[in-house]
N, C-alpha and C. Protein backbone atom coordinates (compact mmCIF):
# COMPACT_ATOMS: atom_id res chain seq x y z
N UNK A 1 100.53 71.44 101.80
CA UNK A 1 100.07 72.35 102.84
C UNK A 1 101.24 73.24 103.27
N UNK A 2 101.22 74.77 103.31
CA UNK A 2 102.11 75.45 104.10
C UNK A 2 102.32 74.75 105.42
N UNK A 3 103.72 74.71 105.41
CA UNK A 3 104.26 74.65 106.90
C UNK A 3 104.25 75.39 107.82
N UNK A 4 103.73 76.40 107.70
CA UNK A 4 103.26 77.13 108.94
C UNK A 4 101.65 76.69 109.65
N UNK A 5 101.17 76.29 108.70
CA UNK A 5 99.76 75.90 108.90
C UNK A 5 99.65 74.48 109.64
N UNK A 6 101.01 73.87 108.79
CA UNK A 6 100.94 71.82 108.89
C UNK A 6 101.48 72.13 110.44
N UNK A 7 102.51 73.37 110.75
CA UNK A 7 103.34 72.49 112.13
C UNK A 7 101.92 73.24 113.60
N UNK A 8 101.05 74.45 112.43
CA UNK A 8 99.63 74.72 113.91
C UNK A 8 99.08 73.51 113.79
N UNK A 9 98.65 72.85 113.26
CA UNK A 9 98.16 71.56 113.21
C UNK A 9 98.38 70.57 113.86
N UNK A 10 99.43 70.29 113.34
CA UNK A 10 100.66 69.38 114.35
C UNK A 10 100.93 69.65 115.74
N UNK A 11 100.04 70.66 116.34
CA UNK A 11 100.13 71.20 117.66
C UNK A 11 98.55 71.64 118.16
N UNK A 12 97.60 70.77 117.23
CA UNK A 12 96.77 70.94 117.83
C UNK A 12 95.82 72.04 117.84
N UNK A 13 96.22 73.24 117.13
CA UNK A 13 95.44 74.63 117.00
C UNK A 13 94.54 74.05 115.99
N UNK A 14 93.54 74.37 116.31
CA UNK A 14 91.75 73.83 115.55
C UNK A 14 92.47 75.22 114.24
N UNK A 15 91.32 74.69 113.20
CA UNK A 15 91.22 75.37 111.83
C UNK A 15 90.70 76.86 112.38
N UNK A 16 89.79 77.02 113.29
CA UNK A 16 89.03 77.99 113.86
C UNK A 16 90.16 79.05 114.33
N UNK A 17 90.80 78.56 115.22
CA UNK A 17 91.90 79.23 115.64
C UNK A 17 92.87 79.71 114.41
N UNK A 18 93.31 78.64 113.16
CA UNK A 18 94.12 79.36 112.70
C UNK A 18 93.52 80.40 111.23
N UNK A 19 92.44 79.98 111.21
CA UNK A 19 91.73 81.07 110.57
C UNK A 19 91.43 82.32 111.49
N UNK A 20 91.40 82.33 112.17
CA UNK A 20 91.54 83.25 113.28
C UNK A 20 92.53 84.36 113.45
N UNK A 21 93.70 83.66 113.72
CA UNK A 21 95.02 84.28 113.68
C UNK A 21 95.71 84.48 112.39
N UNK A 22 94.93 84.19 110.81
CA UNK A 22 95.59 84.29 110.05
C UNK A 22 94.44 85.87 109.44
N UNK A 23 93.19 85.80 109.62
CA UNK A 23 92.10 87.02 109.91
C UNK A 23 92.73 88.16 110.11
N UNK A 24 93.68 87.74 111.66
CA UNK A 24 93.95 89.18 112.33
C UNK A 24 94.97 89.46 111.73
N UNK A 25 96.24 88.79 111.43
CA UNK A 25 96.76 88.88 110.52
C UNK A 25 96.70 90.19 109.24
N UNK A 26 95.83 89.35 108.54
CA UNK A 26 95.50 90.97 107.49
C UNK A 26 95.27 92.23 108.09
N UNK A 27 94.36 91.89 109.16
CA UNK A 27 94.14 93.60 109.71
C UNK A 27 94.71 94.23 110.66
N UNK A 28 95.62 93.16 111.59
CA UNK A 28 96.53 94.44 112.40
C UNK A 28 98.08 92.90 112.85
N UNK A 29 98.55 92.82 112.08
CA UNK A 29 99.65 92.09 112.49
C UNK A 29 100.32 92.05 114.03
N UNK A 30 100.45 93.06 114.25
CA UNK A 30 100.78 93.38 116.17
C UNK A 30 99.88 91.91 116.70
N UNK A 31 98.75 92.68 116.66
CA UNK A 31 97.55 91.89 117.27
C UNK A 31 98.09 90.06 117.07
N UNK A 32 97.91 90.08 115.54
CA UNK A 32 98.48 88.49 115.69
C UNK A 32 99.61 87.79 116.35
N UNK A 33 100.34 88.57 116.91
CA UNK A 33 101.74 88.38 117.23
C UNK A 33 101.38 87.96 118.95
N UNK A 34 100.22 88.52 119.46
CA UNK A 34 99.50 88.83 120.68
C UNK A 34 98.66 87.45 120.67
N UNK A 35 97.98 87.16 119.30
CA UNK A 35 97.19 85.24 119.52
C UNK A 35 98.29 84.34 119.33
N UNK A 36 98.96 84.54 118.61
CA UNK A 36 100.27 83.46 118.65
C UNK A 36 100.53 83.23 120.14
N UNK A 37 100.81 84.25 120.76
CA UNK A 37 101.54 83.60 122.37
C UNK A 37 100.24 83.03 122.98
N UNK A 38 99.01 83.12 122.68
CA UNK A 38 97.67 82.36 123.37
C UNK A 38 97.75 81.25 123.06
N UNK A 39 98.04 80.58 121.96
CA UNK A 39 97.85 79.22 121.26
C UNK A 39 98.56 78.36 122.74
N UNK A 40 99.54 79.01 122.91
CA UNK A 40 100.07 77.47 124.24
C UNK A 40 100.78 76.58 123.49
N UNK A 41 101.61 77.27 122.32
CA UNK A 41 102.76 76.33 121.99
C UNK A 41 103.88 76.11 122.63
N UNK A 42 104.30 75.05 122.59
CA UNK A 42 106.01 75.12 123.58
C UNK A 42 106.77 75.77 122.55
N UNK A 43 107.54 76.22 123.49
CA UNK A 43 108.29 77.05 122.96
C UNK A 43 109.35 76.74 121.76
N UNK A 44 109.54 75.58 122.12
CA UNK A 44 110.76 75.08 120.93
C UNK A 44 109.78 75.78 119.62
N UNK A 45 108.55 74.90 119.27
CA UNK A 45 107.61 74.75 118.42
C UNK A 45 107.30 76.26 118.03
N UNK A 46 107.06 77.29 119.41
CA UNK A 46 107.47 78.50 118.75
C UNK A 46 108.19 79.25 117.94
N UNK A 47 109.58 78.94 118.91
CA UNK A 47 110.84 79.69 117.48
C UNK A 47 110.92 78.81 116.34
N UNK A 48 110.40 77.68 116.02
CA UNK A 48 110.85 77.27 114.98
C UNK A 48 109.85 77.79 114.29
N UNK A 49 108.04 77.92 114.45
CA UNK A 49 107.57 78.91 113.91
C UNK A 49 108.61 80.09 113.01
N UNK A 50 109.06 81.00 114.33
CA UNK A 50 109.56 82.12 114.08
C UNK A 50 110.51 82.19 113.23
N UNK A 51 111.08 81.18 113.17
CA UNK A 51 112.23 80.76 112.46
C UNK A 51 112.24 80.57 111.05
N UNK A 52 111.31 79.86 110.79
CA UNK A 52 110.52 79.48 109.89
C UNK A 52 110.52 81.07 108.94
N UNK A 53 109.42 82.01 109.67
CA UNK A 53 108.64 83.32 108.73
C UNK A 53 109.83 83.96 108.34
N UNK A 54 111.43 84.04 109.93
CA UNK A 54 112.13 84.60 109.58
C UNK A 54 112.86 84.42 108.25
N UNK A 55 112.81 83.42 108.10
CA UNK A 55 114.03 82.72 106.95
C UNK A 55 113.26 82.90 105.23
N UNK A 56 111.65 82.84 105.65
CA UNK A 56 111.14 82.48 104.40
C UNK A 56 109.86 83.50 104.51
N UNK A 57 109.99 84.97 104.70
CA UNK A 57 108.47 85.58 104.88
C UNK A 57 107.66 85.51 103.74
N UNK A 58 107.97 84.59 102.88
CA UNK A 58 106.61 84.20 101.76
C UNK A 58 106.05 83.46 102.53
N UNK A 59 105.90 82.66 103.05
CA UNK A 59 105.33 81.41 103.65
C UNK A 59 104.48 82.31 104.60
N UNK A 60 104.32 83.15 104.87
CA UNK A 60 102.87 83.66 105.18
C UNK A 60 102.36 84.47 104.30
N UNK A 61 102.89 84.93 103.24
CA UNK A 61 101.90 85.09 102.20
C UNK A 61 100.99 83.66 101.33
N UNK A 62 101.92 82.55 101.57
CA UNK A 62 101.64 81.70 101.15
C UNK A 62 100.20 81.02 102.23
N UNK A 63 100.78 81.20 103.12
CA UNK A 63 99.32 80.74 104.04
C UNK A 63 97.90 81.20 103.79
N UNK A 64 98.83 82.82 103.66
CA UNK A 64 96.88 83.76 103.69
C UNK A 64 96.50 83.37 102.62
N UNK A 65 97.00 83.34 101.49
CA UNK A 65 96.55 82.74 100.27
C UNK A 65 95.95 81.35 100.20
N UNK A 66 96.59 80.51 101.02
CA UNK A 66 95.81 79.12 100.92
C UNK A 66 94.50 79.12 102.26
N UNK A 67 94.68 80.15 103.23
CA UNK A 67 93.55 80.34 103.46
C UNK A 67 92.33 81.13 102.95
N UNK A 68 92.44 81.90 101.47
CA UNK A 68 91.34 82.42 101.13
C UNK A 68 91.22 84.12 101.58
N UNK A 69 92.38 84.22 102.39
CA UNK A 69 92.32 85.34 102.67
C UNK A 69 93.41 86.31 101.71
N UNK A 70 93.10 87.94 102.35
CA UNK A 70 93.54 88.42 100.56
C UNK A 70 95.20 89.82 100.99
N UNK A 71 96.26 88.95 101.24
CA UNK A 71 97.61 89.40 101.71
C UNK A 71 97.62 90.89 101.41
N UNK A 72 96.65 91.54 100.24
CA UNK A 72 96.98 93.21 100.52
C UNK A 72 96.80 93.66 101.30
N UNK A 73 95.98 93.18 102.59
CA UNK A 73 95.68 93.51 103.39
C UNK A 73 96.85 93.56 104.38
N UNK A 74 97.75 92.31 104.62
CA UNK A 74 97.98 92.55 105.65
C UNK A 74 99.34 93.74 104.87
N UNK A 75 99.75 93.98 103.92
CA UNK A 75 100.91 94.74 103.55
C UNK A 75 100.14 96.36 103.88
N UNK A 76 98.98 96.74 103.74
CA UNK A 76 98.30 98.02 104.18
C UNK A 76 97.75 98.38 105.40
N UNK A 77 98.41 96.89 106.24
CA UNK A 77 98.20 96.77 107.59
C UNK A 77 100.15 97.67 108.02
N UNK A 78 100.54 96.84 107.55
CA UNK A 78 102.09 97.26 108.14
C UNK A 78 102.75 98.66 107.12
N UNK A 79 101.83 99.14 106.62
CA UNK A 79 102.09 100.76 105.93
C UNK A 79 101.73 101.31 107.01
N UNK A 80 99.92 100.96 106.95
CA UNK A 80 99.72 101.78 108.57
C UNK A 80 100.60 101.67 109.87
N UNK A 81 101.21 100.26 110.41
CA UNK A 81 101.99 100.75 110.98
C UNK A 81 103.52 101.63 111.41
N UNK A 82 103.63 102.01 109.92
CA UNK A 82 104.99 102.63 109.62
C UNK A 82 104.76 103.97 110.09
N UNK A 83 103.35 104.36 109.78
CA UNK A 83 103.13 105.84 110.39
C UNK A 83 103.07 106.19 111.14
């Protein structure tokens, strides 16, 4: 299992939720950055999140992928936001 997925888990975020936030994800990244702080993680559990994408940003390509969802998206998400 991605570790980004095992440590939402490990904290309790339902599948619903992280299919959710991995959804918005593809289509406007900002936005996800906006359900992340809803989840009600402590904070440690946060940056190590953060810590985590920082060190290794495959590991959310690796997520959307093991969720079924389809990562060109979110890369034509963050073109659009370049403009």
């Amino acid at each position: 299992m991605n570790p980004i997925i095992a440590l939402l888990k490990e904290n309790n975020i339902s599948n619903e939720q992280i299919g959710e936030l991995f959804q918005t994800l593809t289509q406007n990244p900002l936005a996800a950055m906006a359900i992340i702080g809803q989840l009600g993680l402590p904070p440690e559990k946060l940056q190590l999140l953060m810590g985590q994408v920082m060190q290794n940003p495959a590991l959310l390509k690796e997520a959307v992928e093991e969720l079924g969802l389809d990562f060109s998206k979110v890369e034509a998400a963050k073109e659009q936001m370049k403009k």
